[in-house]
Protein backbone atom coordinates (compact mmCIF):
# COMPACT_ATOMS: atom_id res chain seq x y z
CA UNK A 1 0.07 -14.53 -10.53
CA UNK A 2 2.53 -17.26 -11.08
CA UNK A 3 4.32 -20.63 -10.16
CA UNK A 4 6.87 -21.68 -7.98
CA UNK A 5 9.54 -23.80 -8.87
CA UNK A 6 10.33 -24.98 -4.94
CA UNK A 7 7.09 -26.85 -5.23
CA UNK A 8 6.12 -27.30 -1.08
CA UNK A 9 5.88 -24.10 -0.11
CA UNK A 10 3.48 -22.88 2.20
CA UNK A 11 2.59 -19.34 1.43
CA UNK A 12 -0.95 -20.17 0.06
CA UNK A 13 -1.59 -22.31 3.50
CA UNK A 14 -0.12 -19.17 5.35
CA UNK A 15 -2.73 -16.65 3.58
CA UNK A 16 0.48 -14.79 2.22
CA UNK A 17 0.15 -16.03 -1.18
CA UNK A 18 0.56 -13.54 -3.53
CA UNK A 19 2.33 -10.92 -2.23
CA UNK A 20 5.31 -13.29 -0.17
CA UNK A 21 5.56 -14.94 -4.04
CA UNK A 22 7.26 -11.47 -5.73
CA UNK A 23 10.27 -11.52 -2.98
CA UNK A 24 11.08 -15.17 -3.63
CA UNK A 25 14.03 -16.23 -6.04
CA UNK A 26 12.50 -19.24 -6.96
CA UNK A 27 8.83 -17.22 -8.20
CA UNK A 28 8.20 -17.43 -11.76
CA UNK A 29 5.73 -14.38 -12.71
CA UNK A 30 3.21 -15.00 -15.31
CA UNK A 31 3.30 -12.14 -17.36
CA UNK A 32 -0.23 -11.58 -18.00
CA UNK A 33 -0.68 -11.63 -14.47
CA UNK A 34 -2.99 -8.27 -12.85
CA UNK A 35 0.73 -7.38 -11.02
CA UNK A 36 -0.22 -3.88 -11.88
CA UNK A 37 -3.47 -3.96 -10.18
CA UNK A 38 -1.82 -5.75 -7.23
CA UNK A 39 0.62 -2.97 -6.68
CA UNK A 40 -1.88 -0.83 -7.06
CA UNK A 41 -3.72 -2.05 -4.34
CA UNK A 42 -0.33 -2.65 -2.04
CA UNK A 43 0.37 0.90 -2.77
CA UNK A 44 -3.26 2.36 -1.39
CA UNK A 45 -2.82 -0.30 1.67
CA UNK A 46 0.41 1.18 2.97
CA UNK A 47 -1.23 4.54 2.46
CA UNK A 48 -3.71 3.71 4.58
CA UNK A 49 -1.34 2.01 6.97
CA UNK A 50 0.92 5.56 6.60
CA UNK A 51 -2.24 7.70 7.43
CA UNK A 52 -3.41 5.29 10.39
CA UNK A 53 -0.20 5.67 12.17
CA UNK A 54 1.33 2.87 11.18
CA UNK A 55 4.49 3.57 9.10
CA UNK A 56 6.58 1.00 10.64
CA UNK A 57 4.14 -1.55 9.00
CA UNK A 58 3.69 -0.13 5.81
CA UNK A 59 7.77 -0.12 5.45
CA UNK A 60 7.52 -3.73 5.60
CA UNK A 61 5.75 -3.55 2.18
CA UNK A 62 8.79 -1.60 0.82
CA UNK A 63 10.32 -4.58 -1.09
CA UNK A 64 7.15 -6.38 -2.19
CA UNK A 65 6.39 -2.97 -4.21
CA UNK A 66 9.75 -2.67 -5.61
CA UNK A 67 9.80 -6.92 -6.35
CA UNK A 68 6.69 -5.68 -8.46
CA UNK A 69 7.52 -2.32 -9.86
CA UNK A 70 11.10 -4.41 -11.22
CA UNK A 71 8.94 -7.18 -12.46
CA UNK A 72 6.34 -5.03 -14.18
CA UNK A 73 9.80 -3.23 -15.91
CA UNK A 74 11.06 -6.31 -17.12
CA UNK A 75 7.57 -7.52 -18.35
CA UNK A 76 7.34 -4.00 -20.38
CA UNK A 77 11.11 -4.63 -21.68
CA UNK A 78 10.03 -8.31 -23.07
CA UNK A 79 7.21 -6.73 -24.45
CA UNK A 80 9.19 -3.95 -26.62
CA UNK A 81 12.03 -6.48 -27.75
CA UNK A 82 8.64 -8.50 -29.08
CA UNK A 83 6.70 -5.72 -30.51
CA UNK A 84 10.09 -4.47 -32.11
């Protein structure tokens, strides 16, 4: 999905590893990266999560979905300035 420029970080070891990555400052997406499919699949989890009962959890996902909806912006911006 990407690198990290911290270099020690722990959120592979912590099983958070992707999603904790989009949140972090010092995350450098790779741009053709499945983020689309990932939100996808974030997005059908907190549905799930919403229809279980369990809003209070699925808000938690709030800014991991906007970290990727931004990111997959920006990605389609670089995109157009190459394409022309």
């Amino acid at each position: 999905m990407g690198s990290c420029e911290a270099g020690g970080c722990n959120a592979i070891e912590a099983g958070v590893a992707p999603l904790a990555c989009y949140t972090c400052r010092k995350f450098h997406a790779w741009a053709d990266a499945p983020h689309a499919d990932l939100l996808e699949n974030l997005l059908e989890e907190v549905d799930q999560l919403k229809v279980s009962g369990h809003e209070a959890v699925a808000e938690t996902k709030t800014s991991t979905i906007v970290a990727i909806s931004d990111l997959l912006e920006r990605i389609r911006q670089d995109q157009e300035k190459i394409d022309g």
